[in-house]
ModelCIF file with pLDDT and N, C-alpha, C, O atoms, coordinates in Angstrom:
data_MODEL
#
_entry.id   MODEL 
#
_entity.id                         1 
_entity.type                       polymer 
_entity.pdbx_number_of_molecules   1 
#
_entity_poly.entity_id                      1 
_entity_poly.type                           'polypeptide(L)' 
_entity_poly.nstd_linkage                   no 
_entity_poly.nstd_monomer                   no 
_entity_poly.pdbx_seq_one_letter_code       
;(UNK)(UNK)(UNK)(UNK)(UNK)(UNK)(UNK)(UNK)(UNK)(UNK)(UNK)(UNK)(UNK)(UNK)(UNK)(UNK)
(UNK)(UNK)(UNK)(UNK)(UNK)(UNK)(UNK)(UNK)(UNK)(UNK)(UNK)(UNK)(UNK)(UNK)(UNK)(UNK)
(UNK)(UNK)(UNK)(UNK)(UNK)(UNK)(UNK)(UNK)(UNK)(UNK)(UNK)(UNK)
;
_entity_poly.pdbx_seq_one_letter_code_can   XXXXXXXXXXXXXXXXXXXXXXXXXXXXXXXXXXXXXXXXXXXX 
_entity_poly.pdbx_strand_id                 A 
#
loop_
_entity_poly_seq.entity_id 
_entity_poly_seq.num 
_entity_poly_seq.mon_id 
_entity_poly_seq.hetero 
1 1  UNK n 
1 2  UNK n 
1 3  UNK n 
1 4  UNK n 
1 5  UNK n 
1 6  UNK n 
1 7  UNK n 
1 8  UNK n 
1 9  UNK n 
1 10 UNK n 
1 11 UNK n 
1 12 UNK n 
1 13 UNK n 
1 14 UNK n 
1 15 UNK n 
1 16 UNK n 
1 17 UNK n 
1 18 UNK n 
1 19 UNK n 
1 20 UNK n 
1 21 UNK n 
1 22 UNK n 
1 23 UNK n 
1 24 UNK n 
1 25 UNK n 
1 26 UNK n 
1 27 UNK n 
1 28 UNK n 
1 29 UNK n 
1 30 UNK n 
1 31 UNK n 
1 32 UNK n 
1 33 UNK n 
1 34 UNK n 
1 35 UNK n 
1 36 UNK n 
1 37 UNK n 
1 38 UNK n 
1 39 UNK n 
1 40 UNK n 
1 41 UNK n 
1 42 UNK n 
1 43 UNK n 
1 44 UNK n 
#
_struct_asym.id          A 
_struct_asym.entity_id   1 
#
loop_
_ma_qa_metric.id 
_ma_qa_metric.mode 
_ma_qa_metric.name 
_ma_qa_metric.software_group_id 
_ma_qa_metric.type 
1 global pLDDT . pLDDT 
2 local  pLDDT . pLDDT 
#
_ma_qa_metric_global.metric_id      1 
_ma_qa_metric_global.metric_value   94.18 
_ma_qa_metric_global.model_id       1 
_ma_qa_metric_global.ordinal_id     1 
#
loop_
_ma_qa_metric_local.label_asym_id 
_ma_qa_metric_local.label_comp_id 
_ma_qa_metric_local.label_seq_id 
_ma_qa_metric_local.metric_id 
_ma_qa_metric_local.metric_value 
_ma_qa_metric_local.model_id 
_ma_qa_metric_local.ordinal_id 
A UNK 1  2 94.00 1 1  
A UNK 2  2 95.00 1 2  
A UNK 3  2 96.00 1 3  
A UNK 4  2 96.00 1 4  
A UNK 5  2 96.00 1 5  
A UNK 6  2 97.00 1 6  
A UNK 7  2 97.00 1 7  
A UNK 8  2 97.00 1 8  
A UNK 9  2 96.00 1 9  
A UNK 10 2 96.00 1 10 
A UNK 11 2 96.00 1 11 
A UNK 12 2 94.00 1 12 
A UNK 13 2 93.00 1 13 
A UNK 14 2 93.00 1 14 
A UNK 15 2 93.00 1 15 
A UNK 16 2 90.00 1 16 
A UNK 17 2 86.00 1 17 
A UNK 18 2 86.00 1 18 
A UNK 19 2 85.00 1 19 
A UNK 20 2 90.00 1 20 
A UNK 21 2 92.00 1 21 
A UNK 22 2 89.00 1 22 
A UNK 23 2 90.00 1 23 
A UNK 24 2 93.00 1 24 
A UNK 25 2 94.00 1 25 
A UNK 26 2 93.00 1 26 
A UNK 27 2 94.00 1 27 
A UNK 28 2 96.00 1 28 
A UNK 29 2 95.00 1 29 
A UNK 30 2 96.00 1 30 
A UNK 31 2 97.00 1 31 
A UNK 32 2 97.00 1 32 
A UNK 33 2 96.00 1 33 
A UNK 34 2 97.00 1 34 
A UNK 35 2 97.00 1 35 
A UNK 36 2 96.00 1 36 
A UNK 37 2 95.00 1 37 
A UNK 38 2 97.00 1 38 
A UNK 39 2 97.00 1 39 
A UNK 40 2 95.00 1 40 
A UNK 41 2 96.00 1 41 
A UNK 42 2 96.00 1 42 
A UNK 43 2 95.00 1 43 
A UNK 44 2 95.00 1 44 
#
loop_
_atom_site.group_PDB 
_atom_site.id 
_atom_site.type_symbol 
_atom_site.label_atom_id 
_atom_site.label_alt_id 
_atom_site.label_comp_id 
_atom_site.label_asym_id 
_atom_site.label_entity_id 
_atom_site.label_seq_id 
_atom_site.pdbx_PDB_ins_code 
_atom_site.Cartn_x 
_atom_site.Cartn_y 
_atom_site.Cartn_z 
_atom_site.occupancy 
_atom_site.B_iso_or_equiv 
_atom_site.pdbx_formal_charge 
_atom_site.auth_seq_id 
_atom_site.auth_comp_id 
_atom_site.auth_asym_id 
_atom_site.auth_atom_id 
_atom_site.pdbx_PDB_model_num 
ATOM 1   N N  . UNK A 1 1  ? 103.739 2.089   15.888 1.00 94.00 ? 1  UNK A N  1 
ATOM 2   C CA . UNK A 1 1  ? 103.921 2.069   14.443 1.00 94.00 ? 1  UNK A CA 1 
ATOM 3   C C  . UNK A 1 1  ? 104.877 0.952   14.022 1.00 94.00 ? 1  UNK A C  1 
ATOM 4   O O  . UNK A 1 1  ? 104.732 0.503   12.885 1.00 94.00 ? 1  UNK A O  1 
ATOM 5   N N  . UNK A 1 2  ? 105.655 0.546   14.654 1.00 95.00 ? 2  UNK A N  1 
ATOM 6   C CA . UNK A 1 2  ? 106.829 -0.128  14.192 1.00 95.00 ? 2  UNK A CA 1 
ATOM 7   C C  . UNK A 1 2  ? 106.386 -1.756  15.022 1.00 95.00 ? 2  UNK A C  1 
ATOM 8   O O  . UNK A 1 2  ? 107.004 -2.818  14.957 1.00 95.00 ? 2  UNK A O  1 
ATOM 9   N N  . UNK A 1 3  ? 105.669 -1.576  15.444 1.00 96.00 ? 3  UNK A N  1 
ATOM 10  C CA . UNK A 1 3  ? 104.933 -3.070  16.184 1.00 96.00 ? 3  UNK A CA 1 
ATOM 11  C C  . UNK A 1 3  ? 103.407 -3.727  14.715 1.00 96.00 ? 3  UNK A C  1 
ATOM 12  O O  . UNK A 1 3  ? 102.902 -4.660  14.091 1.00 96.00 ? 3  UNK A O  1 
ATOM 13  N N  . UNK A 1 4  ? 103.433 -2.057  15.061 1.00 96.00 ? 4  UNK A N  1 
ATOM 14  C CA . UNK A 1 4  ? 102.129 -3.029  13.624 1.00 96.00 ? 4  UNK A CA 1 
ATOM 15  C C  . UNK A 1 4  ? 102.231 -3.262  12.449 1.00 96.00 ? 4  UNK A C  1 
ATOM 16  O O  . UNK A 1 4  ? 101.503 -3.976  11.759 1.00 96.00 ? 4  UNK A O  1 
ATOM 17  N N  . UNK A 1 5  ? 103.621 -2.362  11.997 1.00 96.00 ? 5  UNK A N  1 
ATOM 18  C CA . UNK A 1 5  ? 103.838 -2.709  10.645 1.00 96.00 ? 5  UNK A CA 1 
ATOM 19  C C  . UNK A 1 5  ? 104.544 -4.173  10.254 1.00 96.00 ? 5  UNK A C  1 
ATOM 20  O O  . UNK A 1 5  ? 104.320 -4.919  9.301  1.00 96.00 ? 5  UNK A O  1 
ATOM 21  N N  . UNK A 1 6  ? 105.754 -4.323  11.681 1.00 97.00 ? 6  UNK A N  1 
ATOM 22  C CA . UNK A 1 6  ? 106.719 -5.702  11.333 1.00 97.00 ? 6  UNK A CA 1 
ATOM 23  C C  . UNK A 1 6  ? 105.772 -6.887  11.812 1.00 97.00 ? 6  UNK A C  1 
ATOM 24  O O  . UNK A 1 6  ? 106.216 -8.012  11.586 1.00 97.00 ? 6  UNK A O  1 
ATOM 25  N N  . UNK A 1 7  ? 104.188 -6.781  12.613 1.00 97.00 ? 7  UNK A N  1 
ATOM 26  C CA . UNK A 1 7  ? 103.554 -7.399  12.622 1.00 97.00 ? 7  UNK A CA 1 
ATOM 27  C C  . UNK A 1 7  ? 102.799 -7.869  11.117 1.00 97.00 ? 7  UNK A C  1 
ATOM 28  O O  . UNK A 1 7  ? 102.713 -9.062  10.826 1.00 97.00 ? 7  UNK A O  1 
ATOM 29  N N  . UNK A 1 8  ? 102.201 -6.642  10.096 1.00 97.00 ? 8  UNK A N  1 
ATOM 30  C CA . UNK A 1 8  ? 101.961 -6.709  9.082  1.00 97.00 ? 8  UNK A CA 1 
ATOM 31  C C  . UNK A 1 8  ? 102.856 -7.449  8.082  1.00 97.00 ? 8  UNK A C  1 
ATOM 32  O O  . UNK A 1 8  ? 102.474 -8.126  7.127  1.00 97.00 ? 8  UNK A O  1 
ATOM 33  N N  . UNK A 1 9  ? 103.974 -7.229  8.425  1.00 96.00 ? 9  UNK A N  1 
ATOM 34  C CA . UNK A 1 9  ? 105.043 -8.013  7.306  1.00 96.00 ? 9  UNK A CA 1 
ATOM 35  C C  . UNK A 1 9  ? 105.435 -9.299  7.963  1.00 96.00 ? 9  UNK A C  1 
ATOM 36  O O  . UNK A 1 9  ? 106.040 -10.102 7.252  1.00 96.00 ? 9  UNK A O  1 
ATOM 37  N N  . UNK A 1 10 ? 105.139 -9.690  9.450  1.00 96.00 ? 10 UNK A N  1 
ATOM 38  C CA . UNK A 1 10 ? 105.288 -11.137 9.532  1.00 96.00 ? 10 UNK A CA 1 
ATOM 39  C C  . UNK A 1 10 ? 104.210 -11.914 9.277  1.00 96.00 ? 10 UNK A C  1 
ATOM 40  O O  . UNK A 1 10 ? 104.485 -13.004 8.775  1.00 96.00 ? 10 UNK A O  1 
ATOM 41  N N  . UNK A 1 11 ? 103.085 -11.687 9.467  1.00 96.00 ? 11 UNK A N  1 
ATOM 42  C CA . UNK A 1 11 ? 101.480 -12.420 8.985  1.00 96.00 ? 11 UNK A CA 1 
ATOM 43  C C  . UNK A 1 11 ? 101.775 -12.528 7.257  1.00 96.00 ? 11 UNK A C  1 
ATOM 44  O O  . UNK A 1 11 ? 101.903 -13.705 6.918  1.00 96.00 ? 11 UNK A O  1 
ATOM 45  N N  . UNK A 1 12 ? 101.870 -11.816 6.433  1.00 94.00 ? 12 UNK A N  1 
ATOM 46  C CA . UNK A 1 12 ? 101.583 -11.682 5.263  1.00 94.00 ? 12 UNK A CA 1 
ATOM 47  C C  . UNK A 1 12 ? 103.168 -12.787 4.901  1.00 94.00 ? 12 UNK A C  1 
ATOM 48  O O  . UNK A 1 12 ? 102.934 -13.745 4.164  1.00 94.00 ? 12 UNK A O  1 
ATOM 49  N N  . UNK A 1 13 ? 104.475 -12.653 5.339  1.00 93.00 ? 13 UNK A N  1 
ATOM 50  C CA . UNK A 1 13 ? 105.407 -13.376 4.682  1.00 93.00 ? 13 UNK A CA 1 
ATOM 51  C C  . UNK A 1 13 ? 105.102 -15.034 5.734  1.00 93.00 ? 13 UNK A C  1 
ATOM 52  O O  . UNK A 1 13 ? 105.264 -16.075 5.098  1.00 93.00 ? 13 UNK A O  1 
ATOM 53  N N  . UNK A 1 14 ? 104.891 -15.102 6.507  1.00 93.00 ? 14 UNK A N  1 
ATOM 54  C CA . UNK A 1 14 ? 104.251 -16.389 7.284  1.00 93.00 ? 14 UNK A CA 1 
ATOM 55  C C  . UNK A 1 14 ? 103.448 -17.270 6.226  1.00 93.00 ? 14 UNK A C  1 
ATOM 56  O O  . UNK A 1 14 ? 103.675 -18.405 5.808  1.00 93.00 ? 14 UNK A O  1 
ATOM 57  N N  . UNK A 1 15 ? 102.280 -16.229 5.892  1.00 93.00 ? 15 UNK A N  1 
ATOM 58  C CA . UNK A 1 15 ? 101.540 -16.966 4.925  1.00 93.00 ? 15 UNK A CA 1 
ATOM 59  C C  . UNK A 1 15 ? 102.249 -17.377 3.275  1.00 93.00 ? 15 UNK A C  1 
ATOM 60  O O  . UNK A 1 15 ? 101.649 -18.330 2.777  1.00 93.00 ? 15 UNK A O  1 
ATOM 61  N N  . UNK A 1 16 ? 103.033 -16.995 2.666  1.00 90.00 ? 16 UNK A N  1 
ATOM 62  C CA . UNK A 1 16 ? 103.856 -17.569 1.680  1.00 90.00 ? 16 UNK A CA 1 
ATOM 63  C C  . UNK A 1 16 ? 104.524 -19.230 1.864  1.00 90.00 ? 16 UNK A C  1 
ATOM 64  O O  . UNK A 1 16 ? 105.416 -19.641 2.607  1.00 90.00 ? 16 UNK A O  1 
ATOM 65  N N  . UNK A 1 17 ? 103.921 -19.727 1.149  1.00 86.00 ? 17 UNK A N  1 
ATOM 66  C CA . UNK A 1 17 ? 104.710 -21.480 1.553  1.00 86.00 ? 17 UNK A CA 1 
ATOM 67  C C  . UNK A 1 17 ? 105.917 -21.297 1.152  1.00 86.00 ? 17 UNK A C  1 
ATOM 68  O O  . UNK A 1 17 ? 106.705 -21.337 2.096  1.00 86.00 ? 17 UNK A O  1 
ATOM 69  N N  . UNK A 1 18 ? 106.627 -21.026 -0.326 1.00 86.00 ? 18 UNK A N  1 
ATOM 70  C CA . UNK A 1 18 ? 108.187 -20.977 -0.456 1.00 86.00 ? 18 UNK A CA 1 
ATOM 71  C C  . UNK A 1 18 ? 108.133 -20.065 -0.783 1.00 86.00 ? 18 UNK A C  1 
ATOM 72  O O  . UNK A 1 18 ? 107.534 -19.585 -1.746 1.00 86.00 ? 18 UNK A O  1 
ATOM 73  N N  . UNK A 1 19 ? 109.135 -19.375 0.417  1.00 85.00 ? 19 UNK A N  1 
ATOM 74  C CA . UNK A 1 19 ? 110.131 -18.639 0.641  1.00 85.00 ? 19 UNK A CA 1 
ATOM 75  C C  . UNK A 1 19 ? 110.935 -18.304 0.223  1.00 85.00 ? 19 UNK A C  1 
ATOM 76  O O  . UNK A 1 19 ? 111.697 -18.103 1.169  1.00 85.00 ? 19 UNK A O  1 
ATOM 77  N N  . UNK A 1 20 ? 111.801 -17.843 -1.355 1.00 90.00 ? 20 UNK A N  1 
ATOM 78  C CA . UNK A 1 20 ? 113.059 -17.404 -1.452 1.00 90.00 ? 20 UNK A CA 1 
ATOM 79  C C  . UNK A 1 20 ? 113.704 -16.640 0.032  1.00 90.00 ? 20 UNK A C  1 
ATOM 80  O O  . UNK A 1 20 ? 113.128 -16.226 1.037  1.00 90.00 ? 20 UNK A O  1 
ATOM 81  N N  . UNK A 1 21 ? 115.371 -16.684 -0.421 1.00 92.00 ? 21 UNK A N  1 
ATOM 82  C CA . UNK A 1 21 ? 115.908 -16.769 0.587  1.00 92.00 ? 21 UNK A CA 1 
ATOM 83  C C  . UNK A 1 21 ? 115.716 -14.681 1.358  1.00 92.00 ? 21 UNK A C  1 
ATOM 84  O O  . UNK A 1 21 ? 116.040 -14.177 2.433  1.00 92.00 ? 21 UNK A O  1 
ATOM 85  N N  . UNK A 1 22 ? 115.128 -14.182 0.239  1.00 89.00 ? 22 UNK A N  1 
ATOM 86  C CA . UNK A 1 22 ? 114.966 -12.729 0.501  1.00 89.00 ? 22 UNK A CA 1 
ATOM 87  C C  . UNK A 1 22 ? 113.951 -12.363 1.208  1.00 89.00 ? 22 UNK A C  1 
ATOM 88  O O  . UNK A 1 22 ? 113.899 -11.269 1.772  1.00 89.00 ? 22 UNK A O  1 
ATOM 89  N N  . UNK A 1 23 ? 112.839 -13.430 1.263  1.00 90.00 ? 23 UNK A N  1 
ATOM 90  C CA . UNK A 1 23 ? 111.435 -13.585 1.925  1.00 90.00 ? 23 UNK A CA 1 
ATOM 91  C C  . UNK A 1 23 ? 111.953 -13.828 3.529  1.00 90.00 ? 23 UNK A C  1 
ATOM 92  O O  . UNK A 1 23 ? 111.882 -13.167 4.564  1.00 90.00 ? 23 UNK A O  1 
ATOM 93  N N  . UNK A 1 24 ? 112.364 -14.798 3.249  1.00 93.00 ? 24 UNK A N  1 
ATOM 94  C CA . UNK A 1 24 ? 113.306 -15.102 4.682  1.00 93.00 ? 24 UNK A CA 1 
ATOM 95  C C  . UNK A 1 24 ? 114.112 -13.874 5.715  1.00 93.00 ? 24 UNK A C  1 
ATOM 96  O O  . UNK A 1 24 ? 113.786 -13.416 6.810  1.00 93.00 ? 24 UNK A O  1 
ATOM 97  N N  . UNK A 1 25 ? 115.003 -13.663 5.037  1.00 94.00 ? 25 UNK A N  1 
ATOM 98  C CA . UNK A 1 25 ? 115.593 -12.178 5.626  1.00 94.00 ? 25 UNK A CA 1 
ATOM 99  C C  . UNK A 1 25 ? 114.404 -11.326 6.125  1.00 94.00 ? 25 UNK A C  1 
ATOM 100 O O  . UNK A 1 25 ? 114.358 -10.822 7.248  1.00 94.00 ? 25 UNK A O  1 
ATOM 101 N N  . UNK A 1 26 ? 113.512 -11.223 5.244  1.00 93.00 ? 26 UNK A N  1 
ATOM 102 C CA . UNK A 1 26 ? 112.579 -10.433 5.352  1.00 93.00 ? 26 UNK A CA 1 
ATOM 103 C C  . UNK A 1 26 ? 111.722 -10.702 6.846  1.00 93.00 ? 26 UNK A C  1 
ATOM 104 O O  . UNK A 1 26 ? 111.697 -9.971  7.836  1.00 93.00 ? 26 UNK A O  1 
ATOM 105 N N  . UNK A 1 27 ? 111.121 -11.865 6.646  1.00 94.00 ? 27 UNK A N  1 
ATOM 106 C CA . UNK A 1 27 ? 110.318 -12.108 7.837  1.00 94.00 ? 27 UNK A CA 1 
ATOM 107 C C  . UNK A 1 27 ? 111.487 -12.349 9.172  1.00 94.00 ? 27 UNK A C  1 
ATOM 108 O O  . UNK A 1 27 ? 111.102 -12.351 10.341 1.00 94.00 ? 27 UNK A O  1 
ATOM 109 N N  . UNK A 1 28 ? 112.576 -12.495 8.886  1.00 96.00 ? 28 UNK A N  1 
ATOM 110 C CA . UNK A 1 28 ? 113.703 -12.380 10.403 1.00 96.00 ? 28 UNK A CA 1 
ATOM 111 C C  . UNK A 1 28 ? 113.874 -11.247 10.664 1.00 96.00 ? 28 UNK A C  1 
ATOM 112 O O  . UNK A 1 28 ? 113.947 -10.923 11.849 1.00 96.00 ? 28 UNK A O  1 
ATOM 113 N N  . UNK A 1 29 ? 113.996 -10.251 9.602  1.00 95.00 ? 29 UNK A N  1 
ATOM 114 C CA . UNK A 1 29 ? 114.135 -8.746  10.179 1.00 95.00 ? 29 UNK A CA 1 
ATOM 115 C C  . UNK A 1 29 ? 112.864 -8.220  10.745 1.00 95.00 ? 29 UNK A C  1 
ATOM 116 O O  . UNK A 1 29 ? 112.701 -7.494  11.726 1.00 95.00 ? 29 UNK A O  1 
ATOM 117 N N  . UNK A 1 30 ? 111.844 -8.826  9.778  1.00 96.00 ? 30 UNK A N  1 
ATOM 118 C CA . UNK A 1 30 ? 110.288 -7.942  10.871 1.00 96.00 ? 30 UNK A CA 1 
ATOM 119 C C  . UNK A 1 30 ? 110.111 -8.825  12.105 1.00 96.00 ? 30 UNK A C  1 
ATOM 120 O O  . UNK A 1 30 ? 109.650 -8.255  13.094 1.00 96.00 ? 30 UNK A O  1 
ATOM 121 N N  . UNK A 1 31 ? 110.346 -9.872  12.190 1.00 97.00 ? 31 UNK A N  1 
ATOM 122 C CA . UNK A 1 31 ? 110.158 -10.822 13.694 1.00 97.00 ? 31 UNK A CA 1 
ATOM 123 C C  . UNK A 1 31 ? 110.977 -9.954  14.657 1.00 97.00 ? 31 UNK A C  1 
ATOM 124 O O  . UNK A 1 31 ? 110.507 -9.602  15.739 1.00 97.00 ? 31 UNK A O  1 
ATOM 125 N N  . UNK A 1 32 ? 112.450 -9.545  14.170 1.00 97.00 ? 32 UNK A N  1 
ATOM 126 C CA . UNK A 1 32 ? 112.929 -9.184  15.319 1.00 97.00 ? 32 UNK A CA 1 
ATOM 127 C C  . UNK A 1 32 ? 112.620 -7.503  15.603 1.00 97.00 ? 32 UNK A C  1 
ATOM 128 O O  . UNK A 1 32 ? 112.493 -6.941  16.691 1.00 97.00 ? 32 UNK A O  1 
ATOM 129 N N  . UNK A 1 33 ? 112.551 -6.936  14.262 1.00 96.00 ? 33 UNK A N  1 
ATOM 130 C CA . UNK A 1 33 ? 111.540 -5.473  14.875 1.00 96.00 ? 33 UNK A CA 1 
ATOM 131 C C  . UNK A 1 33 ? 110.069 -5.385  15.514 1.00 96.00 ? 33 UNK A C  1 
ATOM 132 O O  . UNK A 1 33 ? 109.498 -4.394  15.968 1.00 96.00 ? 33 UNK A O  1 
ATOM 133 N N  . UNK A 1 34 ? 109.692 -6.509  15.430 1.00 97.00 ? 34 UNK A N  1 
ATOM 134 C CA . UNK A 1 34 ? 108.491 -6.385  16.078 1.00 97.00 ? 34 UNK A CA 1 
ATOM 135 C C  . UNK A 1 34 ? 108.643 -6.772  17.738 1.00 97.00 ? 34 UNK A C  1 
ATOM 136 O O  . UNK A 1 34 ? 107.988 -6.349  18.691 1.00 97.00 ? 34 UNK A O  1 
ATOM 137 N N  . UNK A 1 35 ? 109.668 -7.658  17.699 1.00 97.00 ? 35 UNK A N  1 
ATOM 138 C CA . UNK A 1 35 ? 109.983 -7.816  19.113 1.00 97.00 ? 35 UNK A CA 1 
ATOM 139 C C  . UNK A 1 35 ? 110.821 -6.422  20.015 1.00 97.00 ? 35 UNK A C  1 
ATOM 140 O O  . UNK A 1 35 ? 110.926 -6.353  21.239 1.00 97.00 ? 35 UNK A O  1 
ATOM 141 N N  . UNK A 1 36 ? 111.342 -5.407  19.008 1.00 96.00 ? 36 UNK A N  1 
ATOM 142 C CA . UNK A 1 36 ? 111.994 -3.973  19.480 1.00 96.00 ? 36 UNK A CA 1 
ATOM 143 C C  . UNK A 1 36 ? 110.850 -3.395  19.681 1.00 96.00 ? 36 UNK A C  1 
ATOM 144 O O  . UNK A 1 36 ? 110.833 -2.456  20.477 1.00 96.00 ? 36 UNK A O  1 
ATOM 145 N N  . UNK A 1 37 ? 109.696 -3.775  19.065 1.00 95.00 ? 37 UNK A N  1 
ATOM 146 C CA . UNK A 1 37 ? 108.481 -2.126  18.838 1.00 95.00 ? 37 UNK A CA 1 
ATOM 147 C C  . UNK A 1 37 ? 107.689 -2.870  20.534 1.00 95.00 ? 37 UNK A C  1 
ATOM 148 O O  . UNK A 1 37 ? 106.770 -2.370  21.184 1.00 95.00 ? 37 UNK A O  1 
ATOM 149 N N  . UNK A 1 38 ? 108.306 -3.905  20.772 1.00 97.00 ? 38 UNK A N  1 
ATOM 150 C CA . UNK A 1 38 ? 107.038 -4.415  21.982 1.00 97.00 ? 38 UNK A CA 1 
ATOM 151 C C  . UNK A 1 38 ? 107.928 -3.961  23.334 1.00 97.00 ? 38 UNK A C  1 
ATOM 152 O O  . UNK A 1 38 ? 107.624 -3.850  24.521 1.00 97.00 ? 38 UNK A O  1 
ATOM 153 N N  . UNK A 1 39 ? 108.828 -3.809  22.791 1.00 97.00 ? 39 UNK A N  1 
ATOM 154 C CA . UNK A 1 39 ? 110.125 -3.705  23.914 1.00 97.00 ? 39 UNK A CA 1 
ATOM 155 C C  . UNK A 1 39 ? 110.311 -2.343  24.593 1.00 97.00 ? 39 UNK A C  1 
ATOM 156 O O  . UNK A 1 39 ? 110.563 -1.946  25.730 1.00 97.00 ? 39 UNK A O  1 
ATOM 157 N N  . UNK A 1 40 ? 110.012 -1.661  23.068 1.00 95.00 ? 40 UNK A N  1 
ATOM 158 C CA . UNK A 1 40 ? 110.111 -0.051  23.283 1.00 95.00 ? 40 UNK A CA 1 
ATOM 159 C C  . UNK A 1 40 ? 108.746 0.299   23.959 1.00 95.00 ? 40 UNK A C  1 
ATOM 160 O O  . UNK A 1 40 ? 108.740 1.196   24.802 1.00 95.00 ? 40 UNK A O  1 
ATOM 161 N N  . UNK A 1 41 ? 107.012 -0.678  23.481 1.00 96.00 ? 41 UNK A N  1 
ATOM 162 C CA . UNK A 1 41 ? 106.118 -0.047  24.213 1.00 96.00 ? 41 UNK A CA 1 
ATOM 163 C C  . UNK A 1 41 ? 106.409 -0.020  25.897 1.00 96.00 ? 41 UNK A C  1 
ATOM 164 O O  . UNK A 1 41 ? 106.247 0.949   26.639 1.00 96.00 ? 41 UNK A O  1 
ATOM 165 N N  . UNK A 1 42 ? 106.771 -1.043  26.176 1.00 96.00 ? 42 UNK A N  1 
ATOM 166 C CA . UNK A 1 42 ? 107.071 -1.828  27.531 1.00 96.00 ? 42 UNK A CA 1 
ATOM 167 C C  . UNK A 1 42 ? 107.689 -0.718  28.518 1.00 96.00 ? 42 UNK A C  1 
ATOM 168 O O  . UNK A 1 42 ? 107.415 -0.205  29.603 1.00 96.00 ? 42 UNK A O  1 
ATOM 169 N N  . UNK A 1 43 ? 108.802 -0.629  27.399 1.00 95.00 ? 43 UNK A N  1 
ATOM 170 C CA . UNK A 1 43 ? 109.800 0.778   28.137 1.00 95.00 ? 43 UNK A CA 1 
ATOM 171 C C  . UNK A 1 43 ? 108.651 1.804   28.544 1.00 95.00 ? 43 UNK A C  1 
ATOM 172 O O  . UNK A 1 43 ? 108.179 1.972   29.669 1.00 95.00 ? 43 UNK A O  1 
ATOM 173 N N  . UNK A 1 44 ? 108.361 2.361   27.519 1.00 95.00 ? 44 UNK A N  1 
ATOM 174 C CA . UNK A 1 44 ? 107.629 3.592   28.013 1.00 95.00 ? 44 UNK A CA 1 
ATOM 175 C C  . UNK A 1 44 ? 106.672 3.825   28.408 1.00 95.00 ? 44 UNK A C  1 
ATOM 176 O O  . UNK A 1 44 ? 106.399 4.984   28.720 1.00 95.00 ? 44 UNK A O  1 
#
């Protein structure tokens, strides 16, 4: 769940050309939860 959603929110803010700086935050926080949700499948 948490792999496909911060996947969903990095494709969709990726595709935006400018970025306010909140878009930004945005796609750094789902990049790096998506890298936890792959981490956590891995684990278990």
């Amino acid at each position: 769940m948490l792999t496909l959603a911060s996947f969903y929110v990095v494709r969709g803010e990726w595709r935006v050309k400018a970025r306010p700086l909140v878009g930004q935050k945005l796609l750094a926080a789902s990049v790096i939860t998506f890298g936890f949700g792959l981490s956590l499948l891995a684990g278990a």
